[in-house]
C-alpha atoms as a PDB file:
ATOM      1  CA  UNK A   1     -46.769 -28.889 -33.985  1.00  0.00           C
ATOM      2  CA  UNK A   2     -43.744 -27.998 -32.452  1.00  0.00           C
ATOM      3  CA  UNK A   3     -43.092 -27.532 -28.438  1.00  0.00           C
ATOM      4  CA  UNK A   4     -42.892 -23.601 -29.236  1.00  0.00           C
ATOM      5  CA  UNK A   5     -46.121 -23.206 -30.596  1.00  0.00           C
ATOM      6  CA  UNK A   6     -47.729 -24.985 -27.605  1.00  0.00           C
ATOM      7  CA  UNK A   7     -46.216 -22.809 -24.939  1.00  0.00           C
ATOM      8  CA  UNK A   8     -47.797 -19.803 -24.328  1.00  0.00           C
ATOM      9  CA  UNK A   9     -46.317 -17.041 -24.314  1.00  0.00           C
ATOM     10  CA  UNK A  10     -45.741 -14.501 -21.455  1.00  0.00           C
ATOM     11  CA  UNK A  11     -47.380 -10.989 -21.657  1.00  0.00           C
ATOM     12  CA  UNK A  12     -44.488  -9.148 -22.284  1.00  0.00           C
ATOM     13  CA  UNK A  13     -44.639  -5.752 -19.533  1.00  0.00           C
ATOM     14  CA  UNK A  14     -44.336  -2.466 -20.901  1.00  0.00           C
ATOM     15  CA  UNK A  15     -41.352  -0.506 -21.217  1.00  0.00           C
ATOM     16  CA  UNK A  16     -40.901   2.126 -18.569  1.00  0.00           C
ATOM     17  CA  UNK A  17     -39.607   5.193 -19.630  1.00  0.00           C
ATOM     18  CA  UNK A  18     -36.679   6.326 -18.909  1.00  0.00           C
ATOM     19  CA  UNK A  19     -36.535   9.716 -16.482  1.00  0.00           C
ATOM     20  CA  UNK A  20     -35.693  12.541 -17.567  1.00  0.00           C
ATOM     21  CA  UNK A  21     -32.498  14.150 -17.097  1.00  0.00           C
ATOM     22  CA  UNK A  22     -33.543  17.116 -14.564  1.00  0.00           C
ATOM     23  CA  UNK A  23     -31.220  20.195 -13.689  1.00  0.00           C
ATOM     24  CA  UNK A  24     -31.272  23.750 -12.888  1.00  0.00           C
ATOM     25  CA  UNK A  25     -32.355  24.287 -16.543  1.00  0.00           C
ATOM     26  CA  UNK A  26     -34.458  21.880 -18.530  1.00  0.00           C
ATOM     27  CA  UNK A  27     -33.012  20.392 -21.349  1.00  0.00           C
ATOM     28  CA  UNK A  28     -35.711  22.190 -23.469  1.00  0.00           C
ATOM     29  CA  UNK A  29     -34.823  25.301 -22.178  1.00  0.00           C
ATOM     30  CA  UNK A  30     -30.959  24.417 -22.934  1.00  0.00           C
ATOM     31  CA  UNK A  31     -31.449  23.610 -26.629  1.00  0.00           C
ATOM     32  CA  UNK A  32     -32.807  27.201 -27.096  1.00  0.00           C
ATOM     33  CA  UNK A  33     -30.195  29.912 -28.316  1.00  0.00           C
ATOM     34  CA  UNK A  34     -30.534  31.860 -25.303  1.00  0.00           C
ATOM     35  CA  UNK A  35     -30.461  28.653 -23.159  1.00  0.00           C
ATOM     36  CA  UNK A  36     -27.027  27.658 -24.804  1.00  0.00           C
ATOM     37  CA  UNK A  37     -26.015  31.029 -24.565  1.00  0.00           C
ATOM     38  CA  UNK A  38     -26.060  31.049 -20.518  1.00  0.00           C
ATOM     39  CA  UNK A  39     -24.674  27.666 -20.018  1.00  0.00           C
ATOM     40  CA  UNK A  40     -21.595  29.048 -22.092  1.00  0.00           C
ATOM     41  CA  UNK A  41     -21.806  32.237 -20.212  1.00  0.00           C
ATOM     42  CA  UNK A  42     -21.832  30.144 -16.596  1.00  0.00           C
ATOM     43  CA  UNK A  43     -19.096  27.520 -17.485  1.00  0.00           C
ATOM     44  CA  UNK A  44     -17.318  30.348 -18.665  1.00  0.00           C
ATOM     45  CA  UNK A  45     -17.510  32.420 -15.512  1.00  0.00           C
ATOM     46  CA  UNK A  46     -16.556  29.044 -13.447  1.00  0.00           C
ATOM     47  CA  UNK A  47     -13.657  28.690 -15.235  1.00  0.00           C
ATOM     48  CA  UNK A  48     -12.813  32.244 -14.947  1.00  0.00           C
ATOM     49  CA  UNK A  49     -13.123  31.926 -11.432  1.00  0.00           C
ATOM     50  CA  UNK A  50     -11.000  28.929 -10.997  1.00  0.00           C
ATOM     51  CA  UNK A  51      -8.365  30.267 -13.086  1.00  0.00           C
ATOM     52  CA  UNK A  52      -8.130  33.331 -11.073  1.00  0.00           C
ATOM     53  CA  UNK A  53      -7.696  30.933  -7.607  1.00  0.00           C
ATOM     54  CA  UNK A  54      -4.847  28.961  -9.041  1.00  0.00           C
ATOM     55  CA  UNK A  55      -3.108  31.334 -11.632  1.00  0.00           C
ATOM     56  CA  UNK A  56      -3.391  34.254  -9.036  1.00  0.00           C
ATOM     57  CA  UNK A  57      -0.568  32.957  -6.185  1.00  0.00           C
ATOM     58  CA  UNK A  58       1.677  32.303  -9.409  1.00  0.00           C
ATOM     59  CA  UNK A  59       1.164  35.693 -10.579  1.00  0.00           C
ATOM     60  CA  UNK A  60       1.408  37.792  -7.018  1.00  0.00           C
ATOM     61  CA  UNK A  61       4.863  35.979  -6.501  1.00  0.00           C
ATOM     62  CA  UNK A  62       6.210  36.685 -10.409  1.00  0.00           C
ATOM     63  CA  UNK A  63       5.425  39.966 -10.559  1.00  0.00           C
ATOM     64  CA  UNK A  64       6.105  41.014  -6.509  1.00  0.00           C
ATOM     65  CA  UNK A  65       9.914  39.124  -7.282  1.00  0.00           C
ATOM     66  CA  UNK A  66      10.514  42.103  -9.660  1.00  0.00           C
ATOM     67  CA  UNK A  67       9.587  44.760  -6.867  1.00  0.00           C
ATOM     68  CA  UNK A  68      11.654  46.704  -3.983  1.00  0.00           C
ATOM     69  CA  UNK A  69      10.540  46.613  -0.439  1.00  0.00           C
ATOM     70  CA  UNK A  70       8.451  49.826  -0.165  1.00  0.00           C
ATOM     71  CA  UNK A  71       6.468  49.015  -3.280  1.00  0.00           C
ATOM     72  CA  UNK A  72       5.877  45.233  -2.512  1.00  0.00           C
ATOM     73  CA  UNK A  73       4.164  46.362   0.936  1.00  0.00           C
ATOM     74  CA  UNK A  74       2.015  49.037   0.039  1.00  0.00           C
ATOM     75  CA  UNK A  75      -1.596  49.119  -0.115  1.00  0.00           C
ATOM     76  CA  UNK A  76      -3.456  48.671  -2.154  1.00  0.00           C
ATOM     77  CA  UNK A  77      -0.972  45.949  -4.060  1.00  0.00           C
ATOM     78  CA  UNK A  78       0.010  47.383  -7.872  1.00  0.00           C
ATOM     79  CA  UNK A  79      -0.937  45.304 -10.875  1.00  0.00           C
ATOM     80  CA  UNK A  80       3.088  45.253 -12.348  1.00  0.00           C
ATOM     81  CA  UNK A  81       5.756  46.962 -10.435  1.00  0.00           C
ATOM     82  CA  UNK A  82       6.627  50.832 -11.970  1.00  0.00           C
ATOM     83  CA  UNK A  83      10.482  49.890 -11.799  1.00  0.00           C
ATOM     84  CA  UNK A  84      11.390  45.541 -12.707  1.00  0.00           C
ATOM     85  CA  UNK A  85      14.233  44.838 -10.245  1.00  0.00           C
ATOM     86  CA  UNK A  86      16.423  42.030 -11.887  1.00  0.00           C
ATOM     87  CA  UNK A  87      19.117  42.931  -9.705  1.00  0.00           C
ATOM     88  CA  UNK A  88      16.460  41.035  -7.123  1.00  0.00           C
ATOM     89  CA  UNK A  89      17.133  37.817  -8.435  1.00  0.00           C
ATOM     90  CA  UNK A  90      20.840  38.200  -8.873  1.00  0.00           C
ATOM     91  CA  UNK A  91      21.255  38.827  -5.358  1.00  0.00           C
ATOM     92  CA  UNK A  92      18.986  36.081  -4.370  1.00  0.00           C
ATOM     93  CA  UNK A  93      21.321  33.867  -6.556  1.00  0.00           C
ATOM     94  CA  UNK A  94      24.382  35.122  -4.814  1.00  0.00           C
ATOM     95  CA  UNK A  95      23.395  35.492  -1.248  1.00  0.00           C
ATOM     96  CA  UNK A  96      21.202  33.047  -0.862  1.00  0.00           C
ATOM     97  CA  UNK A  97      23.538  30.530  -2.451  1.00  0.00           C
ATOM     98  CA  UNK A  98      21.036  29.045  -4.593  1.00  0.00           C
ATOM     99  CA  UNK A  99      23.201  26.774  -6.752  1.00  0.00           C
ATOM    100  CA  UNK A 100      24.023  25.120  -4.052  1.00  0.00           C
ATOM    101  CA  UNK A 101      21.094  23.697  -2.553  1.00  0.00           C
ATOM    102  CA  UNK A 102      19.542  23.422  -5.823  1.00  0.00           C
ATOM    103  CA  UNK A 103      22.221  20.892  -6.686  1.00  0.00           C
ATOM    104  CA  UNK A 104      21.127  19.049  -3.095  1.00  0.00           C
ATOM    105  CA  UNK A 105      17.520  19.003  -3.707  1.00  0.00           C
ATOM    106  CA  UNK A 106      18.798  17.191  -7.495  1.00  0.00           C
ATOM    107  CA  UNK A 107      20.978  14.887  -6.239  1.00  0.00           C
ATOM    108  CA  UNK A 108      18.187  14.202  -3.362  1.00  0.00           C
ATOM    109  CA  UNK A 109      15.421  14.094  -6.190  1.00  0.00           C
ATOM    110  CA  UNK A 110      17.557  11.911  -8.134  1.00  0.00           C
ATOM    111  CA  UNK A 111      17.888   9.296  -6.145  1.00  0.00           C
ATOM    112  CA  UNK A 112      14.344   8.814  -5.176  1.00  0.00           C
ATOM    113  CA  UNK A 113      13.666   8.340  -9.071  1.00  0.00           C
ATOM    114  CA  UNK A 114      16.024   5.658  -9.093  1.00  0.00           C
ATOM    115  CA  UNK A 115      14.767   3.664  -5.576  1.00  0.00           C
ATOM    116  CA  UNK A 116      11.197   4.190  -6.975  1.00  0.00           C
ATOM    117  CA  UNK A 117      11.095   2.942 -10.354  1.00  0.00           C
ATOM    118  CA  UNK A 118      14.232  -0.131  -9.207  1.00  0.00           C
ATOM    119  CA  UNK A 119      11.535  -0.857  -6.206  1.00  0.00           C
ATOM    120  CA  UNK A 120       7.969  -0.551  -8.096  1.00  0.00           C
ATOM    121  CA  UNK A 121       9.105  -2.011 -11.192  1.00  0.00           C
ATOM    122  CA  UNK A 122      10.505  -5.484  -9.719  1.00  0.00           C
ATOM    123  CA  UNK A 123       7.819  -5.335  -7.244  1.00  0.00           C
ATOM    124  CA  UNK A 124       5.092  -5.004  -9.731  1.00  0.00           C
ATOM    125  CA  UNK A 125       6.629  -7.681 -12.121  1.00  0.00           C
ATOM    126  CA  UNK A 126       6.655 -10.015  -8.663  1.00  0.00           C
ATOM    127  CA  UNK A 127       3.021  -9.111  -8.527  1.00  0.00           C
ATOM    128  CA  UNK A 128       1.949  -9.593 -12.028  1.00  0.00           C
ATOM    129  CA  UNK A 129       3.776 -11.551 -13.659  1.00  0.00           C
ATOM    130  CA  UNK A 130       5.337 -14.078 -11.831  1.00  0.00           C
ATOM    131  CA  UNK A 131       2.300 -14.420  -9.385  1.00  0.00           C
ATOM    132  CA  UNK A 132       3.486 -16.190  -5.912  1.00  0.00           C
ATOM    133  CA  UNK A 133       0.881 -17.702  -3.127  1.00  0.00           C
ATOM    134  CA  UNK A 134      -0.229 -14.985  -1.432  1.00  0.00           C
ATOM    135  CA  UNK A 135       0.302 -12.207  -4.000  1.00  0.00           C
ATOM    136  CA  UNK A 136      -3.513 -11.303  -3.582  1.00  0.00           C
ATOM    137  CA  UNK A 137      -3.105 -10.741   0.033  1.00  0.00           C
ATOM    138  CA  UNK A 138       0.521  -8.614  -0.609  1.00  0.00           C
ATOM    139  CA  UNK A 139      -0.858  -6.567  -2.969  1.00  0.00           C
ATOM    140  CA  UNK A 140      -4.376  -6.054  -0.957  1.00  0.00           C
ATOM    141  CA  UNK A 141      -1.938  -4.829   1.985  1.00  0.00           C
ATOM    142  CA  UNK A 142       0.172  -2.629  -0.405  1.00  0.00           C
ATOM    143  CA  UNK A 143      -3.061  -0.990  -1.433  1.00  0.00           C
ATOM    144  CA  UNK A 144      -3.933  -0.649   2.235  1.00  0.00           C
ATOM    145  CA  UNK A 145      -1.495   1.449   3.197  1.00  0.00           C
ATOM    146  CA  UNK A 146      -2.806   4.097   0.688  1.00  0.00           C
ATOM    147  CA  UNK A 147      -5.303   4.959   3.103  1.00  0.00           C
ATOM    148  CA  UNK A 148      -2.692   5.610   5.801  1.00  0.00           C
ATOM    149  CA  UNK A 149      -1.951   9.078   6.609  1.00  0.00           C
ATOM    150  CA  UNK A 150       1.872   9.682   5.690  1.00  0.00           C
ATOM    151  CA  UNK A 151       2.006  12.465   9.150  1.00  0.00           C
ATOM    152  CA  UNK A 152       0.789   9.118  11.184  1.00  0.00           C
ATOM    153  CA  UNK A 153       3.870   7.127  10.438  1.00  0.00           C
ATOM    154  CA  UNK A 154       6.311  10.077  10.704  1.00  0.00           C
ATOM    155  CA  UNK A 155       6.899   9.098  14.456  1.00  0.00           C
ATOM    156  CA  UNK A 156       7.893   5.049  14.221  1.00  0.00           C
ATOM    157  CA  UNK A 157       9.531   5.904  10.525  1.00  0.00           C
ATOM    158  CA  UNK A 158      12.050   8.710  12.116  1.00  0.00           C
ATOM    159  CA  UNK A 159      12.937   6.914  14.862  1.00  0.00           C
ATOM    160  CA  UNK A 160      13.535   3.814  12.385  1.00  0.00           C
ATOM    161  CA  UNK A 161      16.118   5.548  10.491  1.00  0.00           C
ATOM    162  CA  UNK A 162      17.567   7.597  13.847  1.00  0.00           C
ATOM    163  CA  UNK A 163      18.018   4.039  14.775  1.00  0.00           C
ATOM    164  CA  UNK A 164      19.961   2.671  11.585  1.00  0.00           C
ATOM    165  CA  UNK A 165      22.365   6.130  11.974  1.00  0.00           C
ATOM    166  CA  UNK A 166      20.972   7.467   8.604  1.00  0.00           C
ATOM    167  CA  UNK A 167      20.020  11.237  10.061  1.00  0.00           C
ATOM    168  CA  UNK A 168      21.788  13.679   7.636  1.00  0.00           C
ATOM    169  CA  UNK A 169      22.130  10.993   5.009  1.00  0.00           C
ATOM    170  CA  UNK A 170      20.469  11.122   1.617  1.00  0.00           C
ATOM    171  CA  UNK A 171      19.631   7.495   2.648  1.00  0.00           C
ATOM    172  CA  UNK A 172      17.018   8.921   5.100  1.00  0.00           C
ATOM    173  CA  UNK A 173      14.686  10.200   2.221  1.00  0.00           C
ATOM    174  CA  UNK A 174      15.626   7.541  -0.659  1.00  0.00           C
ATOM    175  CA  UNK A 175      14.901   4.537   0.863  1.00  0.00           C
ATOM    176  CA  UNK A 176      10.764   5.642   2.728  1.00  0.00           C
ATOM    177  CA  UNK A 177      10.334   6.849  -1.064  1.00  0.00           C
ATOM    178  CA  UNK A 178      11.099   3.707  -2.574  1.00  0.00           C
ATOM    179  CA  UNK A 179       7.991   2.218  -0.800  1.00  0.00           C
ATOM    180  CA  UNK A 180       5.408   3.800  -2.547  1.00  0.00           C
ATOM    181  CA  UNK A 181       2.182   1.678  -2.908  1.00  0.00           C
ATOM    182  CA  UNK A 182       0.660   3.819  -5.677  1.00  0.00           C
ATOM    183  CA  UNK A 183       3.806   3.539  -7.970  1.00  0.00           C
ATOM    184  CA  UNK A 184       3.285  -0.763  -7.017  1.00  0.00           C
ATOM    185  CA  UNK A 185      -0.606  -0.008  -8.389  1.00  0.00           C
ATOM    186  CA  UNK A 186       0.537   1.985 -11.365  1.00  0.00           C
ATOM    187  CA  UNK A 187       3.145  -0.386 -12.819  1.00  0.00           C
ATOM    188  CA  UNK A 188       1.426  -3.695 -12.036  1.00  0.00           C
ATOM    189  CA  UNK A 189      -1.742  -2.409 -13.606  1.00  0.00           C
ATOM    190  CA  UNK A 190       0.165  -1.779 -16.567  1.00  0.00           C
ATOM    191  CA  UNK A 191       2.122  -5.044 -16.409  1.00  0.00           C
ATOM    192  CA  UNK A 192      -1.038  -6.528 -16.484  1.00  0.00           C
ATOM    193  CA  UNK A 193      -2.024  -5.540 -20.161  1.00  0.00           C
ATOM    194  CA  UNK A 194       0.838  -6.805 -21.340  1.00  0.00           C
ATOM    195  CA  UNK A 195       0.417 -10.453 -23.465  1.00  0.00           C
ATOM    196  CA  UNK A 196       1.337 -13.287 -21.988  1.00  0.00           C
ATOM    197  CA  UNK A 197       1.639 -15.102 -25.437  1.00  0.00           C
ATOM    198  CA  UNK A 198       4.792 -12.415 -25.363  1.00  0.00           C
ATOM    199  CA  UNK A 199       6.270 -13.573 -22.096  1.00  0.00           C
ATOM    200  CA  UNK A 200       5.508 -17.179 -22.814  1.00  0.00           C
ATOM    201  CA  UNK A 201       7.435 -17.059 -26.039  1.00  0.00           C
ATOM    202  CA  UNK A 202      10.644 -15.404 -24.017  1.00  0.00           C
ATOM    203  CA  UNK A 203      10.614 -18.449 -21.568  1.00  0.00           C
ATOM    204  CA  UNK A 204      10.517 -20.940 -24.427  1.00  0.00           C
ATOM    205  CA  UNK A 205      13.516 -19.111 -25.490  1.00  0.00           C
ATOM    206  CA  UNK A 206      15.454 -19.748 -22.432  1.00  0.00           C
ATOM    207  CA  UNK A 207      15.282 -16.666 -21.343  1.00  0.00           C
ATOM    208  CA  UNK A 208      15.643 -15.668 -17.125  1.00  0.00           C
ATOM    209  CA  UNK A 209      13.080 -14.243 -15.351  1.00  0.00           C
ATOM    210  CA  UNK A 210      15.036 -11.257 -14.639  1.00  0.00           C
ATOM    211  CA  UNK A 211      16.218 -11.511 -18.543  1.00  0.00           C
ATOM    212  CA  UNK A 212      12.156 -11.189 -19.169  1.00  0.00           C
ATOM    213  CA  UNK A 213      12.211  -7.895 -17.100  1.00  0.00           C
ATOM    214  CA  UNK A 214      14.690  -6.373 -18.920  1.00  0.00           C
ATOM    215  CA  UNK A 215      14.524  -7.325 -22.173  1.00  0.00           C
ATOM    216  CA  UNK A 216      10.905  -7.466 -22.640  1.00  0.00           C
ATOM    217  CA  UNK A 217       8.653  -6.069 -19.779  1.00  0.00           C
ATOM    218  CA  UNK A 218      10.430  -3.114 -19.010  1.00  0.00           C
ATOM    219  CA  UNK A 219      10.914  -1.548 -22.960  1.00  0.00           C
ATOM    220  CA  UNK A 220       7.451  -2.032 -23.356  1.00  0.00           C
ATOM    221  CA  UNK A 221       6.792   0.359 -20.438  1.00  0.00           C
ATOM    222  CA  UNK A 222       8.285   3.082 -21.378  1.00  0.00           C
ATOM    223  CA  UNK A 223       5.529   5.150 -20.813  1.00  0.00           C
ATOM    224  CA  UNK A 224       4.127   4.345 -17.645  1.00  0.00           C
ATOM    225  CA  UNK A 225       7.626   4.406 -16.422  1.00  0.00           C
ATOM    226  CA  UNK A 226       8.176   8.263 -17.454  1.00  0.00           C
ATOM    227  CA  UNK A 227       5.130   8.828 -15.359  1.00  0.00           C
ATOM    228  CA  UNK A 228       6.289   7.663 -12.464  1.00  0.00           C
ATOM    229  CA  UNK A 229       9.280   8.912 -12.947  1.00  0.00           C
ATOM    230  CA  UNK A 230       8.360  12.679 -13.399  1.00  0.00           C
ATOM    231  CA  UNK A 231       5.707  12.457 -10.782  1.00  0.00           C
ATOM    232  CA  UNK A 232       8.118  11.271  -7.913  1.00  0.00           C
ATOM    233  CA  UNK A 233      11.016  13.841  -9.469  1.00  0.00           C
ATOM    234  CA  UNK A 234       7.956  16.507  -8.711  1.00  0.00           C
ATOM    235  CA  UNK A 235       6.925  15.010  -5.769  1.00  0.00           C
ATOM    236  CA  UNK A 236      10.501  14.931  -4.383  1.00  0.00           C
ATOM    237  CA  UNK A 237      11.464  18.807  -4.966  1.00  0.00           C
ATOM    238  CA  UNK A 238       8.413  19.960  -3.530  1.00  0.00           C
ATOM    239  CA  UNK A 239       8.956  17.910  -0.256  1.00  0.00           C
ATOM    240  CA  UNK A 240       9.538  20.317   2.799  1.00  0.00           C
ATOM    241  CA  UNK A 241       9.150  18.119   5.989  1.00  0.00           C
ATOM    242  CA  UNK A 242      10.258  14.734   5.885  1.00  0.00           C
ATOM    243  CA  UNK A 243      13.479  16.131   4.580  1.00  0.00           C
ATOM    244  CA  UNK A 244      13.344  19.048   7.538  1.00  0.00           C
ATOM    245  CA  UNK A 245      13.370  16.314  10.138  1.00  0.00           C
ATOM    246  CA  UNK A 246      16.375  13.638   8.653  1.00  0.00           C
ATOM    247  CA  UNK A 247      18.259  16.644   7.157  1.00  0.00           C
ATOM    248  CA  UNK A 248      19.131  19.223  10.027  1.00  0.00           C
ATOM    249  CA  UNK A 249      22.609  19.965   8.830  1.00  0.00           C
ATOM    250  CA  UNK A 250      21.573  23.216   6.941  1.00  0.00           C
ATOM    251  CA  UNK A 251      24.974  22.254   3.799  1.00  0.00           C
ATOM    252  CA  UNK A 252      22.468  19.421   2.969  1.00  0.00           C
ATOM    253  CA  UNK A 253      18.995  20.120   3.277  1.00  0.00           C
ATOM    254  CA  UNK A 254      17.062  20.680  -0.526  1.00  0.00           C
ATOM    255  CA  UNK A 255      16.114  24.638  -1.960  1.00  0.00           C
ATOM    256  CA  UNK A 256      12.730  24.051  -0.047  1.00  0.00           C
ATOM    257  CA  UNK A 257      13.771  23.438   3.643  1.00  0.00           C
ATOM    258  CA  UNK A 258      16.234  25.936   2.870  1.00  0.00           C
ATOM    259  CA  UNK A 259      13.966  28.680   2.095  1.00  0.00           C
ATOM    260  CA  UNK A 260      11.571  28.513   4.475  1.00  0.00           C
ATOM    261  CA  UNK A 261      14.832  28.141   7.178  1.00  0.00           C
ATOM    262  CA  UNK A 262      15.988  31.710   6.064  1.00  0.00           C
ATOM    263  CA  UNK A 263      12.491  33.321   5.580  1.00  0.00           C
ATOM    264  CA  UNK A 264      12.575  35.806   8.131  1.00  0.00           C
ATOM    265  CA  UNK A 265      15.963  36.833   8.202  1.00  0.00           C
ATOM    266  CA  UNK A 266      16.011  37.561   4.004  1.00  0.00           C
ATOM    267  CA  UNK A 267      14.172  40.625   2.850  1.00  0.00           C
ATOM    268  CA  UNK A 268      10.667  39.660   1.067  1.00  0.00           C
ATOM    269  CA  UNK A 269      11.441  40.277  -2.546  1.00  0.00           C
ATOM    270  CA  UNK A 270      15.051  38.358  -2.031  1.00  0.00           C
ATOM    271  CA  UNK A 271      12.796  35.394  -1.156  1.00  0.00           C
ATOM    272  CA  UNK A 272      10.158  35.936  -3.531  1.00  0.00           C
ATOM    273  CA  UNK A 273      12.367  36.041  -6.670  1.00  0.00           C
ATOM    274  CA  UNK A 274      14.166  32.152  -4.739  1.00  0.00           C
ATOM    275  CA  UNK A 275      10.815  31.033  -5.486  1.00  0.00           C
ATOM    276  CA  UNK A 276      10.519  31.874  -8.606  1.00  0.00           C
ATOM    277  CA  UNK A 277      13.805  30.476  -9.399  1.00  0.00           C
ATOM    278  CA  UNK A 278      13.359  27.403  -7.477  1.00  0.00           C
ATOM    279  CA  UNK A 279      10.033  26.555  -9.062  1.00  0.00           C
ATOM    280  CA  UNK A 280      11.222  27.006 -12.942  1.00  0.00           C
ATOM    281  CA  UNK A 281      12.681  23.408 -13.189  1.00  0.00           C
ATOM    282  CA  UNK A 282       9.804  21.340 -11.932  1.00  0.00           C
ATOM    283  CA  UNK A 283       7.387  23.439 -13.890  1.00  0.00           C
ATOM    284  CA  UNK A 284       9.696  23.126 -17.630  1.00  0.00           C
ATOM    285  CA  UNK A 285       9.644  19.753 -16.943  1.00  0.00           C
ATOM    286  CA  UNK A 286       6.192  19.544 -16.570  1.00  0.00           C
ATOM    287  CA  UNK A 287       5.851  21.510 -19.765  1.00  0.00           C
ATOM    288  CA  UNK A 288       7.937  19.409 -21.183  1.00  0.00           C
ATOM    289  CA  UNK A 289       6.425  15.567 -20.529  1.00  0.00           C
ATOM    290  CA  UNK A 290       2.986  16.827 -20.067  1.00  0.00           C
ATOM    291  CA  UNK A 291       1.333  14.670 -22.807  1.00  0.00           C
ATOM    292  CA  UNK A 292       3.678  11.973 -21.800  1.00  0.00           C
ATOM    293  CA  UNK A 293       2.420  12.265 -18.246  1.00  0.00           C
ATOM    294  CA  UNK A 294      -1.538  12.199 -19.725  1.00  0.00           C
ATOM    295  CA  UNK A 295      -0.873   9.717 -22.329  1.00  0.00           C
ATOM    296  CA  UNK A 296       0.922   7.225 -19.539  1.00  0.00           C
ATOM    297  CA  UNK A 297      -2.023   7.813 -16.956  1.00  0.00           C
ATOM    298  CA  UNK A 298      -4.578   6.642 -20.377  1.00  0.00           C
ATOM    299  CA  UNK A 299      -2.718   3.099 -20.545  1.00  0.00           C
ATOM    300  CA  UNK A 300      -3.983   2.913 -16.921  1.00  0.00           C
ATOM    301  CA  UNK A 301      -7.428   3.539 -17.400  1.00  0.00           C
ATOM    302  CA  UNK A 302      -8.174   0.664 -20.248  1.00  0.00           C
END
């Protein structure tokens, strides 16, 4: 007789059942036609509703762009204007000198791309693949200072770069963007995934660590790298007061700081149909990458 038939066994406790799932409507209730029928009717509403609060700004300044004055400020407003102004948003181009300060806020946006992914990539591959003492504790205080209001730092960072003569310099705005904890998070969580059987093999090839970065780590991040790309080149044109502070000469401030500057001295549809214009790049490129964007922020979440 074996050990196992000597022991005795323990009463084994009954299973408790698991609770119900409770809501405004019980799930009985919900599997009935009419009980399907107003869930669809109520999720359709809600996102009717939240359409309307996000889609309706967009469509008060697209259609008001195409208005004259007296028509723009009567009450109530009119669906679509009776006449379409374009000559609205040739003046606006002319006047206003859009091109201009369009080509500022690009060469501004541009260079924050660059100082972000040069600063987040080699900073991420520090943190994840070559691994110093004390990385934990580097990349516990990068994380840290995610929870830091930007406004709080304004103060000490201004006076920083008053200090290093950078006020009306690109510089002013490049370098603060380059230090961007959640780009650090996004690449070295992705760096992370990628096998180390891979970057093993390149070292017994003789190949650098920097040589590893380039040739290996960064081609196989293609992805997550167009994220973080787009989302600073977004962040970046819709910036309005970190540039209003280091930029006061008004030949180099972006489309942004430049607009609101003017907005009481330009008549309202002038500055209406700016906005439109002004707002078409970020949003075709947004168009453009948006499964790139959702397909780099999946890699993240595995």
């Amino acid at each position: 007789m074996t050990t196992d038939q000597i022991r005795p066994r323990r009463p084994q406790s009954p299973r408790r059942p698991r609770p119900l799932e409770r809501g405004i409507v019980s799930p009985l209730a919900y599997r009935r036609p009419r009980g399907r029928l107003g869930g669809a009717l109520v999720w359709l509403g809600l996102a009717a509703v939240l359409g309307l609060i996000a889609i309706g700004p967009i469509y008060w300044m697209l259609t008001s762009s195409f208005k004259d004055t007296q028509e723009l400020l009567q009450t109530p407003p009119t669906w679509l204007p009776a006449v379409w102004h374009l000559d609205n948003y040739v003046t606006a181009w002319t006047v206003l000198e859009l091109p201009r300060y369009i080509l500022n806020t690009l060469v501004i946006a541009g260079g924050t791309v660059l100082t972000e992914l040069v600063v987040a990539s080699t900073a991420a591959y520090s943190l994840s693949v070559l691994r110093p003492r004390g990385g934990g504790v580097v990349f516990g205080a990068i994380i840290a200072t995610l929870f830091i209001p930007a406004t709080i730092i304004f103060v000490p960072l201004f006076v920083t770069i008053r200090d290093l003569g950078l006020i009306n310099n690109p510089l002013a705005i490049w370098l603060p963007a380059a230090a961007s904890a959640f780009n650090v998070f996004l690449l070295k969580r992705f760096f992370d995934q990628i096998p180390r059987e891979l970057l093993d093999a390149s070292r017994i090839d003789g190949a650098t660590r920097m040589q590893t970065l380039r040739l290996i780590v960064l081609p196989m991040s293609k992805p997550i790298l167009s994220v973080v790309g787009i989302l600073a080149l977004m962040a970046s044109w819709k910036s309005f007061l970190w540039p209003m502070l280091v930029l006061p000469d008004p030949r180099l401030q972006p489309v942004s700081v430049m607009l609101a500057r003017i907005g009481e001295d330009v008549e309202l549809k002038f500055l209406l149909a700016a906005l439109v214009m002004s707002s078409i790049p970020v949003v075709v490129l947004f168009l453009i990458f948006q499964r790139r964007i959702i397909d780099g922020l999946g890699y993240i979440q595995r």
